[in-house]
C-alpha atoms as a PDB file:
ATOM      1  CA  UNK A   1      30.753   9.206 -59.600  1.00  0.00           C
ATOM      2  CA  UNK A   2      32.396  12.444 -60.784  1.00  0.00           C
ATOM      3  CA  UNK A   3      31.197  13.436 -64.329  1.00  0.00           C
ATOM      4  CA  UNK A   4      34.882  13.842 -66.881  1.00  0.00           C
ATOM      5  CA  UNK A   5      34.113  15.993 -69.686  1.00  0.00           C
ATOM      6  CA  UNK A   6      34.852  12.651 -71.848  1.00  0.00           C
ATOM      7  CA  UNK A   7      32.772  11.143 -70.219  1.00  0.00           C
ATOM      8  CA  UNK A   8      28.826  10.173 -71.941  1.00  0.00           C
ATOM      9  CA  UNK A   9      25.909   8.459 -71.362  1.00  0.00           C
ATOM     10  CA  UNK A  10      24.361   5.134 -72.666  1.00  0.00           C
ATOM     11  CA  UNK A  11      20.946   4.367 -72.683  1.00  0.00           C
ATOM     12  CA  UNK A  12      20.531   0.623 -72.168  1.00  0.00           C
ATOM     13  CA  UNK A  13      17.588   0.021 -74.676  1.00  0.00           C
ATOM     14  CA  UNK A  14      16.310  -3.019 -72.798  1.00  0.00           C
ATOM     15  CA  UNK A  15      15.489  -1.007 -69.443  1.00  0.00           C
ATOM     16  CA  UNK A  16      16.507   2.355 -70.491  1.00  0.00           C
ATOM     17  CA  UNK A  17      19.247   2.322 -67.530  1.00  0.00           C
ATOM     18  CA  UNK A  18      21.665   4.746 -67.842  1.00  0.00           C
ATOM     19  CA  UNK A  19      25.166   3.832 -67.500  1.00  0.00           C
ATOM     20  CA  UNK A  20      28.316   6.257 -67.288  1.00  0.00           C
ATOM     21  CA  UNK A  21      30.487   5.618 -69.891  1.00  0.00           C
ATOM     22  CA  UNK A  22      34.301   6.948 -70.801  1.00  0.00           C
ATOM     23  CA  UNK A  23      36.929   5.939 -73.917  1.00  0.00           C
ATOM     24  CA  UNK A  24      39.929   4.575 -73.154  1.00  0.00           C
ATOM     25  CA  UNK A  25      42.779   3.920 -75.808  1.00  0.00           C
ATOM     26  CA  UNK A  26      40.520   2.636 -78.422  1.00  0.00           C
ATOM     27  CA  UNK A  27      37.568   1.370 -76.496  1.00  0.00           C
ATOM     28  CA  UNK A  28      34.552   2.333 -74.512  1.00  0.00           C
ATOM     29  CA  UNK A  29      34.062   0.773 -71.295  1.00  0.00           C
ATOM     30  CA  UNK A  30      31.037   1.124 -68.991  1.00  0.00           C
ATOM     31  CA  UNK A  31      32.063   2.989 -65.865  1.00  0.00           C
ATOM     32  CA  UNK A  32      29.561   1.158 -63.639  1.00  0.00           C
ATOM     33  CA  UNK A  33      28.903  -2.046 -62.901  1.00  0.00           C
ATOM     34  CA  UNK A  34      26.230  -3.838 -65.151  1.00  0.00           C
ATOM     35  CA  UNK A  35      22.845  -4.341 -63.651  1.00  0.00           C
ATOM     36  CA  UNK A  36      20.439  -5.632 -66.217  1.00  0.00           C
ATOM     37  CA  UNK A  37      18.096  -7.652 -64.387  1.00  0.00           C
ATOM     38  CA  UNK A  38      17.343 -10.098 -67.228  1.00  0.00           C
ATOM     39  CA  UNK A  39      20.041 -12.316 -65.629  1.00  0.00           C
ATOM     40  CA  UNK A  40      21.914 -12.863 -62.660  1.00  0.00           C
ATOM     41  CA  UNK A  41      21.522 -11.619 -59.016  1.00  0.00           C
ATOM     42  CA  UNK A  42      21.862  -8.756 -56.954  1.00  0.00           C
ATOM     43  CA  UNK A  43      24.700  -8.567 -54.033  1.00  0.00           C
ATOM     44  CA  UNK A  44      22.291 -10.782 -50.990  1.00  0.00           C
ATOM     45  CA  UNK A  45      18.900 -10.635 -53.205  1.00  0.00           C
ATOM     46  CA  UNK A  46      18.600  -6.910 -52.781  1.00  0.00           C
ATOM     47  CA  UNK A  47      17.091  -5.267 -55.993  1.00  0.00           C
ATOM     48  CA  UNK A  48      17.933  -1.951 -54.363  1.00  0.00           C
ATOM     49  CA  UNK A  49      21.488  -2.890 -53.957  1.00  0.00           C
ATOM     50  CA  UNK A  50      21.845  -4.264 -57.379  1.00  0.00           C
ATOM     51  CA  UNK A  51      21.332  -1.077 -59.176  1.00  0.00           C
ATOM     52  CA  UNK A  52      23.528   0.547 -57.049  1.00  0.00           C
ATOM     53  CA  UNK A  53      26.666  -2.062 -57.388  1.00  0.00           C
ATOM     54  CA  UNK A  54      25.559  -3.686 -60.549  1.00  0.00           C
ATOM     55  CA  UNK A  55      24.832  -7.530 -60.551  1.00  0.00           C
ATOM     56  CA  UNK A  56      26.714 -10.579 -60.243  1.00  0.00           C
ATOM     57  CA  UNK A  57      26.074 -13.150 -63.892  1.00  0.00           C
ATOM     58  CA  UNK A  58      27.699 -16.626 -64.455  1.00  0.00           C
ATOM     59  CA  UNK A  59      29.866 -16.488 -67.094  1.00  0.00           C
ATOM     60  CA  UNK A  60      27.160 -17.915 -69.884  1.00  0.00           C
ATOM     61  CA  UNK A  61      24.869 -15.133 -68.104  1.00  0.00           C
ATOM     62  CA  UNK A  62      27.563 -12.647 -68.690  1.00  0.00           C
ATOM     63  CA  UNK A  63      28.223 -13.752 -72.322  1.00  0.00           C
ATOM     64  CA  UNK A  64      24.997 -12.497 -73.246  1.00  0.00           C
ATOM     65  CA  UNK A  65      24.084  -9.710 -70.499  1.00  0.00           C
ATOM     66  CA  UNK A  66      25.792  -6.895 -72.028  1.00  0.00           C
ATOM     67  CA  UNK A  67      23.583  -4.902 -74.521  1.00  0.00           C
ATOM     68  CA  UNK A  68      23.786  -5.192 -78.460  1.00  0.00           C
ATOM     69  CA  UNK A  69      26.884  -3.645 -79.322  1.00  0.00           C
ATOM     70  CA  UNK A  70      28.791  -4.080 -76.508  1.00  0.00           C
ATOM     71  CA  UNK A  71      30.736  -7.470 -74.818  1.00  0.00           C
ATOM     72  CA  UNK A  72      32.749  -8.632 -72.444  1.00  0.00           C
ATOM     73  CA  UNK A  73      36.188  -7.449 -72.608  1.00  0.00           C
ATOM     74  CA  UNK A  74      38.808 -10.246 -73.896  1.00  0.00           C
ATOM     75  CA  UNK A  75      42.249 -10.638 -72.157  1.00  0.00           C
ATOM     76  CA  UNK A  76      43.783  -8.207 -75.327  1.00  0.00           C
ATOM     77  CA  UNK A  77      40.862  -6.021 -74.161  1.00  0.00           C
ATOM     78  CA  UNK A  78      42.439  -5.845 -70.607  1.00  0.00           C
ATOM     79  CA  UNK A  79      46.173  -5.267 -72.167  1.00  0.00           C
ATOM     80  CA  UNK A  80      44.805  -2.415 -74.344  1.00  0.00           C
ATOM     81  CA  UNK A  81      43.921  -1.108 -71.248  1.00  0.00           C
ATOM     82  CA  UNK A  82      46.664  -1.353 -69.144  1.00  0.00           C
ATOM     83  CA  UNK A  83      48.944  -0.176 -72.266  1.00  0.00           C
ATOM     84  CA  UNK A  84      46.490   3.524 -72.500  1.00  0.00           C
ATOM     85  CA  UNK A  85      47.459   3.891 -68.929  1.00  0.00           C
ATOM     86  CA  UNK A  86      50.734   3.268 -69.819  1.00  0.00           C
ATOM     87  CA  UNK A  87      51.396   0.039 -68.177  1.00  0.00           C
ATOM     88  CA  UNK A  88      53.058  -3.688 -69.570  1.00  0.00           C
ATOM     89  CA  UNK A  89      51.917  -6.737 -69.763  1.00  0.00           C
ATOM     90  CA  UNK A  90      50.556  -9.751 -71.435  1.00  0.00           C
ATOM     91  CA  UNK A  91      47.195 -11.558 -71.337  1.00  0.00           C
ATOM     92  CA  UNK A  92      46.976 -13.985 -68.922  1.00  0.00           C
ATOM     93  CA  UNK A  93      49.328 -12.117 -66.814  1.00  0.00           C
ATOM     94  CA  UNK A  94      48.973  -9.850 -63.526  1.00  0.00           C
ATOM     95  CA  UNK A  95      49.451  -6.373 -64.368  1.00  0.00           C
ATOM     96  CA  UNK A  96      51.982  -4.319 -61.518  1.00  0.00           C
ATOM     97  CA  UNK A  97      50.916  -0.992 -59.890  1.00  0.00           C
ATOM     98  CA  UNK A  98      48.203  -0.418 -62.285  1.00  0.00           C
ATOM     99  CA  UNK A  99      45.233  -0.459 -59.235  1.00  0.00           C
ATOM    100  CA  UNK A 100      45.189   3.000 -58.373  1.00  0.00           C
ATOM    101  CA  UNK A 101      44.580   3.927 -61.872  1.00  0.00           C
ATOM    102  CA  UNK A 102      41.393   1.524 -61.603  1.00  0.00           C
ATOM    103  CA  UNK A 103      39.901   3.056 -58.070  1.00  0.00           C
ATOM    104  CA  UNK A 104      38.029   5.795 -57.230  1.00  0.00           C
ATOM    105  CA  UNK A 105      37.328   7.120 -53.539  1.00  0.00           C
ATOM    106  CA  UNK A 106      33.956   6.388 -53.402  1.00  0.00           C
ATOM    107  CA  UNK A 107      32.343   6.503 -50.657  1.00  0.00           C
ATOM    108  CA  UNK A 108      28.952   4.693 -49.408  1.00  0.00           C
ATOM    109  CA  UNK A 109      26.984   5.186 -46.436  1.00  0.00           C
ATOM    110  CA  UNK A 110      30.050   7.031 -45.117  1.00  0.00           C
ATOM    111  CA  UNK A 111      32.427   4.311 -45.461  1.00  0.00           C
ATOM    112  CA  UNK A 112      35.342   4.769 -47.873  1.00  0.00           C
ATOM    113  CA  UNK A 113      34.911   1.608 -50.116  1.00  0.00           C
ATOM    114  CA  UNK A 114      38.438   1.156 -50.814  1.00  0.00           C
ATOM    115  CA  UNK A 115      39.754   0.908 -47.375  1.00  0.00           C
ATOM    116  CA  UNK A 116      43.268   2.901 -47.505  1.00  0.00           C
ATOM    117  CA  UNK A 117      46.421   0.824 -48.148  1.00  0.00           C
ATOM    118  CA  UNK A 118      50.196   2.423 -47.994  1.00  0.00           C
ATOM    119  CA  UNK A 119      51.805   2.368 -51.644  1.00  0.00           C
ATOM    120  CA  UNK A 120      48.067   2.555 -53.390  1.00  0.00           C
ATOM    121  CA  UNK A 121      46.479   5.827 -54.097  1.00  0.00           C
ATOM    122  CA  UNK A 122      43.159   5.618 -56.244  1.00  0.00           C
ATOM    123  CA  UNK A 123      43.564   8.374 -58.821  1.00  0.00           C
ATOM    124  CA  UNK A 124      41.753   6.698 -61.131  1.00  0.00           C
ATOM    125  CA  UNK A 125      43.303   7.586 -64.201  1.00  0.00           C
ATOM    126  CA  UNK A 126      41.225   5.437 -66.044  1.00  0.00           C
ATOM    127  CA  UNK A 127      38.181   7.045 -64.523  1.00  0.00           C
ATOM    128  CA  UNK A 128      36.507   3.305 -64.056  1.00  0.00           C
ATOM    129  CA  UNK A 129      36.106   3.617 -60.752  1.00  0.00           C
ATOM    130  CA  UNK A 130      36.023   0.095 -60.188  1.00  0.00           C
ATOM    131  CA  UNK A 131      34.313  -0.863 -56.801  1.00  0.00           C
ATOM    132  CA  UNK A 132      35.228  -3.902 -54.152  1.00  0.00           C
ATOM    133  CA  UNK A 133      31.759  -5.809 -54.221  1.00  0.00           C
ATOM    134  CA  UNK A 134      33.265  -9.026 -54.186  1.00  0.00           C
ATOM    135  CA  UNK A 135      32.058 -12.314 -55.607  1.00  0.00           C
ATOM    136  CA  UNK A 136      29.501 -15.031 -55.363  1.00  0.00           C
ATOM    137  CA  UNK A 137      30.104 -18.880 -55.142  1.00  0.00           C
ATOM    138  CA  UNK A 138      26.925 -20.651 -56.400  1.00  0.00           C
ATOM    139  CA  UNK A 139      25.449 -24.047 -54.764  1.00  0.00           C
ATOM    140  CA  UNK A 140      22.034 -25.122 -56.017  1.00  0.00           C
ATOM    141  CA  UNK A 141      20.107 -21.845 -56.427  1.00  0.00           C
ATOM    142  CA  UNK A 142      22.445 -20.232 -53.678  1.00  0.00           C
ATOM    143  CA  UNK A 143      24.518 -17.517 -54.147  1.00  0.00           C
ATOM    144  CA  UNK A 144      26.538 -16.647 -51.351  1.00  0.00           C
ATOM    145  CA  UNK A 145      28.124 -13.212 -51.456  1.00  0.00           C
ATOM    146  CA  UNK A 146      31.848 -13.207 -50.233  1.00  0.00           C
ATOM    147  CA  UNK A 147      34.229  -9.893 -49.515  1.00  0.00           C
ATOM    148  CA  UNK A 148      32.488  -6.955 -50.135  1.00  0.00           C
ATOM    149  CA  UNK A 149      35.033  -4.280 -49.961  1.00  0.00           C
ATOM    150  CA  UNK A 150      38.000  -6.403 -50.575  1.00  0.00           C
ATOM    151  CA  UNK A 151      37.971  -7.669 -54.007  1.00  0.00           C
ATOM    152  CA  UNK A 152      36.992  -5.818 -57.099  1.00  0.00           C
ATOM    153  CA  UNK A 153      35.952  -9.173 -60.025  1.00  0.00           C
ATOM    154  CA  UNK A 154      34.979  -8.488 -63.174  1.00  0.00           C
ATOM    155  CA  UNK A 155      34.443 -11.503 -66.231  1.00  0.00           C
ATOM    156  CA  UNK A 156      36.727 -12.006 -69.194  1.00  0.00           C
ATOM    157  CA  UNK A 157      35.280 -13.128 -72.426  1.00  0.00           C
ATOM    158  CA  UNK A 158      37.611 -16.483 -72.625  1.00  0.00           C
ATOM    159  CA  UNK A 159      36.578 -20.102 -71.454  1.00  0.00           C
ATOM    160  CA  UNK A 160      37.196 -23.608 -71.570  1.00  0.00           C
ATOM    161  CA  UNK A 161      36.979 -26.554 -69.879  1.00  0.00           C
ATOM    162  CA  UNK A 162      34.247 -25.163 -67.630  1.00  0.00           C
ATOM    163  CA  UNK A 163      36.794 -22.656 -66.337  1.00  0.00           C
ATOM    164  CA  UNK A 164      36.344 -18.927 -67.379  1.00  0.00           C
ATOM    165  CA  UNK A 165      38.822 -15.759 -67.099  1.00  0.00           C
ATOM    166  CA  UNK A 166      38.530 -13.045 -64.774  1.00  0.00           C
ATOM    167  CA  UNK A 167      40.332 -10.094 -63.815  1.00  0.00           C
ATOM    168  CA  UNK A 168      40.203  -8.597 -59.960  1.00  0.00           C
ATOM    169  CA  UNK A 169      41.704  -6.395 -57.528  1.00  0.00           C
ATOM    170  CA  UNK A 170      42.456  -6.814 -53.613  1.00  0.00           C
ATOM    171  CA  UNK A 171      42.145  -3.842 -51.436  1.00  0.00           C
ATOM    172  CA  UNK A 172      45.349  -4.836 -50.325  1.00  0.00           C
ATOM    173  CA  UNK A 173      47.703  -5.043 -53.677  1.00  0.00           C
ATOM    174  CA  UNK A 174      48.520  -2.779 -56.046  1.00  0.00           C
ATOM    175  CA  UNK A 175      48.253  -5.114 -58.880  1.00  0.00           C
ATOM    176  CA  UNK A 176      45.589  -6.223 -61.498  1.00  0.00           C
ATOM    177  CA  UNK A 177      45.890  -9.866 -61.425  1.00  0.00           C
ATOM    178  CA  UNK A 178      44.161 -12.843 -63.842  1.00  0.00           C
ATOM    179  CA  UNK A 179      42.388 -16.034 -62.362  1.00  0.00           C
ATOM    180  CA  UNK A 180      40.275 -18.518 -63.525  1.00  0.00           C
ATOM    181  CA  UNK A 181      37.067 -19.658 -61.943  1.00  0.00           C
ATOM    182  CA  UNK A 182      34.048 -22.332 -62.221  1.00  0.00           C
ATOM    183  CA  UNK A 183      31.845 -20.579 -64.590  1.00  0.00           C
ATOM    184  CA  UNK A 184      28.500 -21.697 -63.719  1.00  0.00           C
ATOM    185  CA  UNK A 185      29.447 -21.950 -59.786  1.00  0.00           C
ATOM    186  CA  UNK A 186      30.878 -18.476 -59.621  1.00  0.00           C
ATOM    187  CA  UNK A 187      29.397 -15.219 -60.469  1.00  0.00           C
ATOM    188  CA  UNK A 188      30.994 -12.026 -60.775  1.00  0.00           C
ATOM    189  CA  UNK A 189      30.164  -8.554 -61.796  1.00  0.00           C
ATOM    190  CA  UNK A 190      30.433  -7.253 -65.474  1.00  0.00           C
ATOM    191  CA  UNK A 191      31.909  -4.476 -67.161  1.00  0.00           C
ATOM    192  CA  UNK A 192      31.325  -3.684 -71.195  1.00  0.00           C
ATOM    193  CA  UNK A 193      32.944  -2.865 -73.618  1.00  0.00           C
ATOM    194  CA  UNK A 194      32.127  -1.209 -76.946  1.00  0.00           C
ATOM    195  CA  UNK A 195      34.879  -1.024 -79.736  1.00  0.00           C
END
């Protein structure tokens, strides 16, 4: 990740693992991926990959993975977002040609993560540099990893009736759009937030 000069540093005081942070708006966000290892799973079981892409957490796990101080972000935490990057839109809604602003050119063993898509250019504006590692569907005590370098998923703090609120990108769209999933048969990476 390039280093903004607004950028800082936060300590995770359960495993001292550092995690690149930035403000946007009002809010702090984590730039990375959480990977706290007190929940949740690694992309394929691979500790090695999880601290590298950050873990995937059911949404109870996720409730309570973030450190003290800092949650999940709430659909009005996603809006406040889009609004500091000066786009429109409402919770619950997709947000239009706000992806570039969320991506990053990031490379990884040589391979551009975001594969390149006409009409989307990752600036990164937000300096997030939210990553395409996909999802997990859950059966038993299986997780099986789906589209690595496709979708970017990331929890919402809302739930009920067993389904929880998510917000994700597709390599292939320029949008930032909200679903809702199982949330103890799906897991999904984790972002937090600190207001």
């Amino acid at each position: 990740f390039e280093f903004y000069e607004s950028d800082f540093i936060y300590p995770d005081p359960r495993d001292l693992t550092p995690y690149i942070c930035t403000t946007v708006g009002d809010t702090d966000w984590m730039r990375q991926n959480l990977c706290w290892a007190g929940a949740g799973r690694p992309i394929e079981d691979s500790e090695a990959a999880g601290n590298i892409f950050g873990r995937f957490y059911t949404h109870s796990e996720a409730l309570d993975a973030c450190p003290e101080d800092w949650t999940l972000p709430t659909e009005q935490d996603w809006v406040d977002l889009a609004a500091a990057l000066g786009k429109s839109g409402a919770a619950s809604e997709t947000f239009s040609d706000i992806a570039g602003d969320l991506r990053d050119r990031v490379n990884f063993n040589g391979t551009e993560m975001w594969e390149y898509w006409p009409g989307i250019t990752p600036a990164n504006a937000s300096r997030l540099s939210m990553l395409p590692v996909g999802y997990a569907q859950i059966s038993g005590s299986s997780y099986i990893f789906f589209d690595f370098g496709k979708y970017a998923m990331f929890w919402s703090a809302e739930e009920a009736d067993g389904m929880a609120s998510a917000r994700y990108m597709s390599q292939d769209q320029p949008c930032l759009y909200y679903g809702e999933f199982p949330a103890e048969e799906t897991a999904l990476p984790v972002r937090c937030i600190r207001k």
